[in-house]
PDB file of N, CA and C in Angstrom:
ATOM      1  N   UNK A   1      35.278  25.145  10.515  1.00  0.00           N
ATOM      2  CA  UNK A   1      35.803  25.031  11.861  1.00  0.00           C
ATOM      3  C   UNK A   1      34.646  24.613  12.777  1.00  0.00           C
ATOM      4  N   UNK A   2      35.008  23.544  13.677  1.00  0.00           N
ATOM      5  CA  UNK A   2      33.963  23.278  14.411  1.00  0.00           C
ATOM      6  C   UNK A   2      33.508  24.220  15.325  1.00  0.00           C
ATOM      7  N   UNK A   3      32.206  24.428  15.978  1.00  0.00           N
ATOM      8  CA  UNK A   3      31.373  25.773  16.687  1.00  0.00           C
ATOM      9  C   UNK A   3      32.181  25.436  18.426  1.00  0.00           C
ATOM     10  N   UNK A   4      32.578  24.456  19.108  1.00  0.00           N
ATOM     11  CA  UNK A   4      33.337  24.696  20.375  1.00  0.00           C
ATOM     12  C   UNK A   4      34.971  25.413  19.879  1.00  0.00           C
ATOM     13  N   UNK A   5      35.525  25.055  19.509  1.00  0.00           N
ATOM     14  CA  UNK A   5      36.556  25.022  18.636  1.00  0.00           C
ATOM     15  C   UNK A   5      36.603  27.315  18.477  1.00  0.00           C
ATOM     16  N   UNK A   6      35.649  27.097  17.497  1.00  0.00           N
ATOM     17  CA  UNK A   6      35.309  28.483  17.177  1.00  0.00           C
ATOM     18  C   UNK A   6      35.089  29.643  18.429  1.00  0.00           C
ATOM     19  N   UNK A   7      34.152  28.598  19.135  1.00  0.00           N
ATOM     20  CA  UNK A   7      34.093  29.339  20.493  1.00  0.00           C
ATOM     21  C   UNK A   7      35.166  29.921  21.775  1.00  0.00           C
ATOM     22  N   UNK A   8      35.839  28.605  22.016  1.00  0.00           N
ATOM     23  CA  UNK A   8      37.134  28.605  22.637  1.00  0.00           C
ATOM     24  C   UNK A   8      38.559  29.863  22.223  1.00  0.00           C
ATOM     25  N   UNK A   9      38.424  29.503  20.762  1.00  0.00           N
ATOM     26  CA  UNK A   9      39.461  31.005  20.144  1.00  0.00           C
ATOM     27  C   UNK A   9      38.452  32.173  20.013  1.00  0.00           C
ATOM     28  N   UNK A  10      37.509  32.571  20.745  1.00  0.00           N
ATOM     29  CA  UNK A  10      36.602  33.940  20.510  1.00  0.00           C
ATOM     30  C   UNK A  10      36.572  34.059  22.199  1.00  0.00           C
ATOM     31  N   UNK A  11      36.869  33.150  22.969  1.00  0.00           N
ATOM     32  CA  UNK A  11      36.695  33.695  24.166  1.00  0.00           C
ATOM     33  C   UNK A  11      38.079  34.225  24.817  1.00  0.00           C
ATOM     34  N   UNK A  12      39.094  33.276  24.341  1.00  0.00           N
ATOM     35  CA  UNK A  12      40.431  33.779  24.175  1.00  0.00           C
ATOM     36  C   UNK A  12      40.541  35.091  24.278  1.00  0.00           C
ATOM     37  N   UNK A  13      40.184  35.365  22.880  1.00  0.00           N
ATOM     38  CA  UNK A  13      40.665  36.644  22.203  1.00  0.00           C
ATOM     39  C   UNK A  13      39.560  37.829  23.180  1.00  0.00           C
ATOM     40  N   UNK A  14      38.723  37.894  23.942  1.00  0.00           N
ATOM     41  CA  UNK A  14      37.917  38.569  24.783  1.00  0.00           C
ATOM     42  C   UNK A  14      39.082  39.941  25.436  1.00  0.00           C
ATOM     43  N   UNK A  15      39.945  39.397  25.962  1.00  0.00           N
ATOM     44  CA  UNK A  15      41.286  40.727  26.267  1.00  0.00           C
ATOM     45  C   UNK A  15      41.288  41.359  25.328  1.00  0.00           C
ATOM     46  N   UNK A  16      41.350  40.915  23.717  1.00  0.00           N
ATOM     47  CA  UNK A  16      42.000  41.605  23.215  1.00  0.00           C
ATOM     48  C   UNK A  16      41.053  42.338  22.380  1.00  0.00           C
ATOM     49  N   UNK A  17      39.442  41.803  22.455  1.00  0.00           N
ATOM     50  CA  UNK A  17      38.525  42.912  21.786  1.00  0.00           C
ATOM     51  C   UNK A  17      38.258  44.243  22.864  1.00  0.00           C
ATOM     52  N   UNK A  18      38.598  43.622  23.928  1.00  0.00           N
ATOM     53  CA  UNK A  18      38.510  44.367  25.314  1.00  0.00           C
ATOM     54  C   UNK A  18      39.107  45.787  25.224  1.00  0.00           C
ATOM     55  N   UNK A  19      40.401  45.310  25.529  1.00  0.00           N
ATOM     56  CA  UNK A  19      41.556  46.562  24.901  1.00  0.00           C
ATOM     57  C   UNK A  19      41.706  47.121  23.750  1.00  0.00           C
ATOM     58  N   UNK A  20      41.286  46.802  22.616  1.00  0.00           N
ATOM     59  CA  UNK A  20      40.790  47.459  21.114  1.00  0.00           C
ATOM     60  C   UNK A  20      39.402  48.133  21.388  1.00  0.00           C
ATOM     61  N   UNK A  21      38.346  48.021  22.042  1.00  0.00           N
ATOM     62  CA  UNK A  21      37.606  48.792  21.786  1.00  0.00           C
ATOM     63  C   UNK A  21      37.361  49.741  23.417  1.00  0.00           C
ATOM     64  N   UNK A  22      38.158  49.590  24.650  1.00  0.00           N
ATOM     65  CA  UNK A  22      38.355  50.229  25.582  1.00  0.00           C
ATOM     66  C   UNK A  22      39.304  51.269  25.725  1.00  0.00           C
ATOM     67  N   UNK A  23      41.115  50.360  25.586  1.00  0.00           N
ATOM     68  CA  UNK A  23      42.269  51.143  26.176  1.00  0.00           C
ATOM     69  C   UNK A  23      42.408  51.945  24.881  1.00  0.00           C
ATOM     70  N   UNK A  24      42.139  50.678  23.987  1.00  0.00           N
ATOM     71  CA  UNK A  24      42.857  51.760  22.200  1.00  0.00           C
ATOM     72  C   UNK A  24      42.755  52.746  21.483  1.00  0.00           C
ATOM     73  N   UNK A  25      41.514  53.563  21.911  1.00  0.00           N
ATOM     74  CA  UNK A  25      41.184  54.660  21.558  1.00  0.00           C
ATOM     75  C   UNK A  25      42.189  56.083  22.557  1.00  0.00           C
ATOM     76  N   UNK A  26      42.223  55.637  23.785  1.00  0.00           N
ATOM     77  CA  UNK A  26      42.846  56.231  24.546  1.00  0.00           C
ATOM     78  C   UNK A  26      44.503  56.857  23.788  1.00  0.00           C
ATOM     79  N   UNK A  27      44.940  55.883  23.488  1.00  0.00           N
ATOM     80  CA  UNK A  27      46.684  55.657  22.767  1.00  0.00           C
ATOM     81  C   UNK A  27      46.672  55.974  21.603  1.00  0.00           C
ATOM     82  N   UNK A  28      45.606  56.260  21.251  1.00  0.00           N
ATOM     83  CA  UNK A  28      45.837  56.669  19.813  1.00  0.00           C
ATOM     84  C   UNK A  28      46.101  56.178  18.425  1.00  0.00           C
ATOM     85  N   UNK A  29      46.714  56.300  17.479  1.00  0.00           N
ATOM     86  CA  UNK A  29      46.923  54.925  16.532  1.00  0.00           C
ATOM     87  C   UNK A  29      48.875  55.114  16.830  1.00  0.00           C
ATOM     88  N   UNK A  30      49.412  54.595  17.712  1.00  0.00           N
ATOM     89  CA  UNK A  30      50.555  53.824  18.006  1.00  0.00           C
ATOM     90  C   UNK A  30      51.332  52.945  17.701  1.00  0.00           C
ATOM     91  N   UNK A  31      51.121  51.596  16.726  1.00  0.00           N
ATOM     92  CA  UNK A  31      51.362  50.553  16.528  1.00  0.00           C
ATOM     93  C   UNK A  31      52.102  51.044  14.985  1.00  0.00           C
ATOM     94  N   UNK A  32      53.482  50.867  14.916  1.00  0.00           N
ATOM     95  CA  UNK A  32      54.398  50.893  13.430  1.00  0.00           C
ATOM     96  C   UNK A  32      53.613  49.760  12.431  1.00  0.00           C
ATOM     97  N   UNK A  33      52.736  48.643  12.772  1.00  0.00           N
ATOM     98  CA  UNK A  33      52.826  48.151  11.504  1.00  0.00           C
ATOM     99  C   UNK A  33      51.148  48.483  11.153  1.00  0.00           C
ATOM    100  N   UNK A  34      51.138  47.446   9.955  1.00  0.00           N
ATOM    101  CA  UNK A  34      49.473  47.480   9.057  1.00  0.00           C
ATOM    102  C   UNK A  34      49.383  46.143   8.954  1.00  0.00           C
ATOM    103  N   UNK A  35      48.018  45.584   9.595  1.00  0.00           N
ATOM    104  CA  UNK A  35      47.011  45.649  10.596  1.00  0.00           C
ATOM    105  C   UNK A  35      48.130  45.939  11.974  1.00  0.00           C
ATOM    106  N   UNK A  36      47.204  46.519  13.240  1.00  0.00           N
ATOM    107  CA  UNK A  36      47.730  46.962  14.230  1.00  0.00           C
ATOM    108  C   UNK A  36      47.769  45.790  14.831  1.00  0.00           C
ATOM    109  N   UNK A  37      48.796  45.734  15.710  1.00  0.00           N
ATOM    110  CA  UNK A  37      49.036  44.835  16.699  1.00  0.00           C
ATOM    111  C   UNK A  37      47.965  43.671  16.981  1.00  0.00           C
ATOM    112  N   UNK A  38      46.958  44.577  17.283  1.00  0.00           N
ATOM    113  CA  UNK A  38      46.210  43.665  18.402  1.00  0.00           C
ATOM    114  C   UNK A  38      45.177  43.201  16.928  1.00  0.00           C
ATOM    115  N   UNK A  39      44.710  43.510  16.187  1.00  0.00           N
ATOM    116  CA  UNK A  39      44.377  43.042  15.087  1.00  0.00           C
ATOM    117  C   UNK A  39      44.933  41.531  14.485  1.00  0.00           C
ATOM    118  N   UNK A  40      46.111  41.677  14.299  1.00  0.00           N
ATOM    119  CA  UNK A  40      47.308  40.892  13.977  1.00  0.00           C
ATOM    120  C   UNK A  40      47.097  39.535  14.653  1.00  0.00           C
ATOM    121  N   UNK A  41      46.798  39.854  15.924  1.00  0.00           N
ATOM    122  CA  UNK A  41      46.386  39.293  17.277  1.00  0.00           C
ATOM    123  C   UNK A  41      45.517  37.746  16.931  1.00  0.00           C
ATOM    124  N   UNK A  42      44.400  38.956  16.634  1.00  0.00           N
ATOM    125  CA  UNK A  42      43.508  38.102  16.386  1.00  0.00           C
ATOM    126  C   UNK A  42      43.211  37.237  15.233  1.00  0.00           C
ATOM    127  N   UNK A  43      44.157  37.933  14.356  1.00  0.00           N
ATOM    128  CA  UNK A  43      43.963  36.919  12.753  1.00  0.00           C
ATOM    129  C   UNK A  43      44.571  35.887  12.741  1.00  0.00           C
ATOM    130  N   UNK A  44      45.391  35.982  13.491  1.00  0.00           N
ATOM    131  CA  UNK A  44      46.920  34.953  13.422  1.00  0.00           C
ATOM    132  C   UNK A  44      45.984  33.912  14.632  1.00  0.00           C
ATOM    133  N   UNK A  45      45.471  34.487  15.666  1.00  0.00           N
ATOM    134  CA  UNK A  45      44.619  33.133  16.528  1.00  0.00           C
ATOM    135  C   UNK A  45      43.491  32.684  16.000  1.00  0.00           C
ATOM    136  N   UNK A  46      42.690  33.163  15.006  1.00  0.00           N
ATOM    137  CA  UNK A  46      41.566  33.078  14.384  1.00  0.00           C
ATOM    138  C   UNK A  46      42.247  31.671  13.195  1.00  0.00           C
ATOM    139  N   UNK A  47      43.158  32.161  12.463  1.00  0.00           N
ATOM    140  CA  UNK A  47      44.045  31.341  11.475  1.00  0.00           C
ATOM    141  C   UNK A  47      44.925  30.418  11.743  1.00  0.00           C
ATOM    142  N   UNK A  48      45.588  30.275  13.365  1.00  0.00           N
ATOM    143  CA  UNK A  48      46.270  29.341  13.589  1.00  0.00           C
ATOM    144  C   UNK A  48      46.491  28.802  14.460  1.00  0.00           C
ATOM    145  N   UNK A  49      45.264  28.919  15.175  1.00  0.00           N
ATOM    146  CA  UNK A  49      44.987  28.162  16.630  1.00  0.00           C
ATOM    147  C   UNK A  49      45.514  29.197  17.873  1.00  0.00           C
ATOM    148  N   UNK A  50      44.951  28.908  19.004  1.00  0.00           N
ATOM    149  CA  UNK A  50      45.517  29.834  20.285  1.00  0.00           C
ATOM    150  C   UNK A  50      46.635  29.603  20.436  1.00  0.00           C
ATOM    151  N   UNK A  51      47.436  28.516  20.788  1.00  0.00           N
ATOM    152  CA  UNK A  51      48.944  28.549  20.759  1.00  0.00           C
ATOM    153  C   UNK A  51      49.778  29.123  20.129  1.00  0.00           C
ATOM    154  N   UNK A  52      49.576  28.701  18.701  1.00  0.00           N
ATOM    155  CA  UNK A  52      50.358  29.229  17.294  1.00  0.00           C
ATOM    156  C   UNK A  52      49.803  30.792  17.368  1.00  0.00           C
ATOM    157  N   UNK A  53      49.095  31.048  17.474  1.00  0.00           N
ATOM    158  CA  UNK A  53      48.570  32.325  16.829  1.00  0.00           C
ATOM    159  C   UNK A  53      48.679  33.185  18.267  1.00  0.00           C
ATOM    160  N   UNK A  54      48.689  32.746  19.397  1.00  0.00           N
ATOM    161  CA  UNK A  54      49.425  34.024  20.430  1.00  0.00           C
ATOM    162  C   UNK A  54      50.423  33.659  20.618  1.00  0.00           C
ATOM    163  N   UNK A  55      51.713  32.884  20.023  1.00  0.00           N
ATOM    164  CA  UNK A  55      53.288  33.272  19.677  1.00  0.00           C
ATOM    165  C   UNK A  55      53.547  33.961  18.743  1.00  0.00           C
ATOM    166  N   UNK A  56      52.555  34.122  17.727  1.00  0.00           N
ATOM    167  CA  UNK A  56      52.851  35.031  16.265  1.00  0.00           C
ATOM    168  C   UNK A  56      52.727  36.509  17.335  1.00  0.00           C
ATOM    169  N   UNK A  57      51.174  36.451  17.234  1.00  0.00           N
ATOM    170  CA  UNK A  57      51.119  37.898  18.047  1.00  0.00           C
ATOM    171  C   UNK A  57      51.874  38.319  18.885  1.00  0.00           C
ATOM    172  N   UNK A  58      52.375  37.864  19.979  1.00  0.00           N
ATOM    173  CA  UNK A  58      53.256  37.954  21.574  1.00  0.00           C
ATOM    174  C   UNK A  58      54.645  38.599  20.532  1.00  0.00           C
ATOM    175  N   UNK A  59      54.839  37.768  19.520  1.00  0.00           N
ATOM    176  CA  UNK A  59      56.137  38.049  18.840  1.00  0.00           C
ATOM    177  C   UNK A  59      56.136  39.415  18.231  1.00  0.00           C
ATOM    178  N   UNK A  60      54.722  39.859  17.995  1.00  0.00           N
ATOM    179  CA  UNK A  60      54.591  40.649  16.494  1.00  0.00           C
ATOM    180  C   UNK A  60      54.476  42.344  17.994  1.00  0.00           C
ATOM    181  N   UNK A  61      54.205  41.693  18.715  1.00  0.00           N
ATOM    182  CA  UNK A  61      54.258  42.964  20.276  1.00  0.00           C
ATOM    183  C   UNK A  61      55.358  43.434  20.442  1.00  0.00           C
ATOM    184  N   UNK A  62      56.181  42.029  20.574  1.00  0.00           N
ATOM    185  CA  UNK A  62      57.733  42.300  20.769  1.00  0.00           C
ATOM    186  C   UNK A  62      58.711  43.588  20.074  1.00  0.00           C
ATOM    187  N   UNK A  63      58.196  43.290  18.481  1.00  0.00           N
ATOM    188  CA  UNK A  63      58.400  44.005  17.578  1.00  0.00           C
ATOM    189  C   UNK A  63      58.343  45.204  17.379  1.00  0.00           C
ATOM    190  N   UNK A  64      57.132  45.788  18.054  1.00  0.00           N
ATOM    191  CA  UNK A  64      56.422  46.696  17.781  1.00  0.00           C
ATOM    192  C   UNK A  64      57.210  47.590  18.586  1.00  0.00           C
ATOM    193  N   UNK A  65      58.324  48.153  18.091  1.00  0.00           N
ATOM    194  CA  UNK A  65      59.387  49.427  18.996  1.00  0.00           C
ATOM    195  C   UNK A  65      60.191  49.875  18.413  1.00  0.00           C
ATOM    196  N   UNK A  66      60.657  51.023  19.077  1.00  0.00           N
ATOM    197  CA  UNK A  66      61.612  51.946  18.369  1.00  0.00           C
ATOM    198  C   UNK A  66      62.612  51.324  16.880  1.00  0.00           C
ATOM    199  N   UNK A  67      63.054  49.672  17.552  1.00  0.00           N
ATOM    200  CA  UNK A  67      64.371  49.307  17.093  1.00  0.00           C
ATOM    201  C   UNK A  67      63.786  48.487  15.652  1.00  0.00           C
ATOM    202  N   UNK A  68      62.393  48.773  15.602  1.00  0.00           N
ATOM    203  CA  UNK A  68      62.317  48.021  13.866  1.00  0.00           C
ATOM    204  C   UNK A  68      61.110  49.391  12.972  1.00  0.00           C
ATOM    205  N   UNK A  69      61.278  48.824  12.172  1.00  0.00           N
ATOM    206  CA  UNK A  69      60.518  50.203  10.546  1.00  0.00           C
ATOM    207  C   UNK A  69      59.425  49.302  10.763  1.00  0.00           C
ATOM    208  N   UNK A  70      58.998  50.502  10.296  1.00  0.00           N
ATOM    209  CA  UNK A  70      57.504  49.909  10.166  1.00  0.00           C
ATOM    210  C   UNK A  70      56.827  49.781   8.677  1.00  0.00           C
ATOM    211  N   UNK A  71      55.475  48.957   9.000  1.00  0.00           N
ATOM    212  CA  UNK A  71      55.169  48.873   7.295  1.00  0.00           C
ATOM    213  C   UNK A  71      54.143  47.678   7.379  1.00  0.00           C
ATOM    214  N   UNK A  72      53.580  46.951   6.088  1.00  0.00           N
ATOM    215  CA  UNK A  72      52.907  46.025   6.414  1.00  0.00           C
ATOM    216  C   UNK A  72      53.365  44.717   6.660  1.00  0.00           C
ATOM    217  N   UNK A  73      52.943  44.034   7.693  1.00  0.00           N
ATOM    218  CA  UNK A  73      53.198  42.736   7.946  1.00  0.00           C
ATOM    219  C   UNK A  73      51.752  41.832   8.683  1.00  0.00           C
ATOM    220  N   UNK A  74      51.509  41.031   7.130  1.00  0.00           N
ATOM    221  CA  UNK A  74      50.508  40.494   7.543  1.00  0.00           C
ATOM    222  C   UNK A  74      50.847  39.119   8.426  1.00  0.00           C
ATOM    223  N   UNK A  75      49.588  38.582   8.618  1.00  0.00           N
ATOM    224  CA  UNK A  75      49.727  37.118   9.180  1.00  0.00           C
ATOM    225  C   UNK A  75      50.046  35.791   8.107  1.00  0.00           C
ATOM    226  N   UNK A  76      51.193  35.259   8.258  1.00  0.00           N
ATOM    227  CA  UNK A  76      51.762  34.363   7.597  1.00  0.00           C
ATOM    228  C   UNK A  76      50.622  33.105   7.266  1.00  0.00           C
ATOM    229  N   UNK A  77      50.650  32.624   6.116  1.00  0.00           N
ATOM    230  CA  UNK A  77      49.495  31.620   5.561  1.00  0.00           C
ATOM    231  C   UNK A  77      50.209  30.114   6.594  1.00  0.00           C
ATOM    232  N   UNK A  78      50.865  29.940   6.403  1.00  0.00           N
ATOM    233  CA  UNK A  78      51.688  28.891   7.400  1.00  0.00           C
ATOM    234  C   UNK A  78      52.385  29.161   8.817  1.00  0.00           C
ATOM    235  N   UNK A  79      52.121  28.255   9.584  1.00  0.00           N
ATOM    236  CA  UNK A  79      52.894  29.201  10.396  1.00  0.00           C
ATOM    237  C   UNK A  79      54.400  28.085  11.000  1.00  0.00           C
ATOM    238  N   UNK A  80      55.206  28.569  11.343  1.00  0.00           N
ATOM    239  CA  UNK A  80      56.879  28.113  11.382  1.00  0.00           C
ATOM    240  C   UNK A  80      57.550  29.140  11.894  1.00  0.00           C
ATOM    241  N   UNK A  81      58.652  28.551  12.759  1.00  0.00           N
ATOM    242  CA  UNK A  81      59.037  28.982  13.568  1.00  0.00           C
ATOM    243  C   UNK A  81      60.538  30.588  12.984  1.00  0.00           C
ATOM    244  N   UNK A  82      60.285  29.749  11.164  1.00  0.00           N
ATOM    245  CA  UNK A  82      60.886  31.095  10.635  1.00  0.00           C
ATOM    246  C   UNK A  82      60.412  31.668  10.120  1.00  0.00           C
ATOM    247  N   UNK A  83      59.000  31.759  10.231  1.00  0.00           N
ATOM    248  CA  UNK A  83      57.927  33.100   9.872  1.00  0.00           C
ATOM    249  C   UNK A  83      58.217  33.935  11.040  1.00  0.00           C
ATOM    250  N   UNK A  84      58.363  33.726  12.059  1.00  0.00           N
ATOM    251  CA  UNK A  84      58.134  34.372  12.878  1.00  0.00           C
ATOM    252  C   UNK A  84      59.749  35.115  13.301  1.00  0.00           C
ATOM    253  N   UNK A  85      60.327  34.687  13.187  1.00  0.00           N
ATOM    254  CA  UNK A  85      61.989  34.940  13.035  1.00  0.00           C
ATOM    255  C   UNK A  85      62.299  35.780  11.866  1.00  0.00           C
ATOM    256  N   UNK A  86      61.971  35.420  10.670  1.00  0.00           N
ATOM    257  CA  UNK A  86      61.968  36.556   9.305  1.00  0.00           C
ATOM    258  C   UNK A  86      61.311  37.936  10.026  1.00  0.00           C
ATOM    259  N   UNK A  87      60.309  37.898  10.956  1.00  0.00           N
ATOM    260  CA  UNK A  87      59.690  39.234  10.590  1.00  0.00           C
ATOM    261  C   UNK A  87      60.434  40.070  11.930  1.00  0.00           C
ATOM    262  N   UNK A  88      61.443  39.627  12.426  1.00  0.00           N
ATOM    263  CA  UNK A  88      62.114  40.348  13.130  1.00  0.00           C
ATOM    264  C   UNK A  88      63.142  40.704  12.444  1.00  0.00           C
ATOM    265  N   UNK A  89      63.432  40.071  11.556  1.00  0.00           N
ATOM    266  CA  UNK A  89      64.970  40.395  10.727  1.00  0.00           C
ATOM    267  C   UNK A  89      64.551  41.153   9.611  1.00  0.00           C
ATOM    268  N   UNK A  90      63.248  40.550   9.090  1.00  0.00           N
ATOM    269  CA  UNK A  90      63.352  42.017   8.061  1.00  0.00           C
ATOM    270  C   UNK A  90      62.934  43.733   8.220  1.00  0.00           C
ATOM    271  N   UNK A  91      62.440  43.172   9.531  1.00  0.00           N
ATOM    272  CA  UNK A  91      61.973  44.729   9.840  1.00  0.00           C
ATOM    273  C   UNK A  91      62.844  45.420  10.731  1.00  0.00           C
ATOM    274  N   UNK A  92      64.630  44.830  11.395  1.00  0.00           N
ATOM    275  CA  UNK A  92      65.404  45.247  12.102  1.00  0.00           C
ATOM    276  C   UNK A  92      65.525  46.362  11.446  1.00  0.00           C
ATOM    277  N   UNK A  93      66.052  47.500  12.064  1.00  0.00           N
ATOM    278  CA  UNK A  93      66.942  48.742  12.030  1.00  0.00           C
ATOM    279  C   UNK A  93      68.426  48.100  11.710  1.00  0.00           C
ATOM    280  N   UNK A  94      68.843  48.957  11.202  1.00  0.00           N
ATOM    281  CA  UNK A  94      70.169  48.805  11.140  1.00  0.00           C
ATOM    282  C   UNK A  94      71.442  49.408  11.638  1.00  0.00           C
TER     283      UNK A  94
END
């Protein structure tokens, strides 16, 4: 990966090392899935660009509530618009 490139998705992600090593200790471990949320966050923008990879995450937030089970859900090797749609349906409640 080129070093601006590299740079640009590390400054991005600055909120979100922010709030992982500030607010997150506060809340406790909260998050139903494995890697936590904001983790998720960052693999999925690290792996699939800032756009792609904060709609995975934004999505994988969405998720993260009463109305789905929890469990592991990693970051998809591809990303498509029914990766991101599967992981609401397989982790619905019923």
């Amino acid at each position: 990966m080129k070093k601006p490139v590299k740079l640009l998705r590390q400054l991005f992600l600055i909120p979100v090392y922010l709030y992982k090593g500030i607010l997150s200790p506060f809340f406790g471990g909260s998050c139903l899935y494995h890697p936590t949320c904001s983790s998720y966050m960052v693999d999925s923008v690290l792996k699939h660009g800032i756009a792609k990879g904060f709609i995975m995450g934004f999505a994988r937030i969405l998720r993260c509530s009463r109305w789905y089970y929890s469990g592991d859900d990693q970051v998809p090797e591809t990303w498509s618009w029914k990766a991101i749609r599967d992981g609401f349906t397989l982790f619905r409640k019923r």
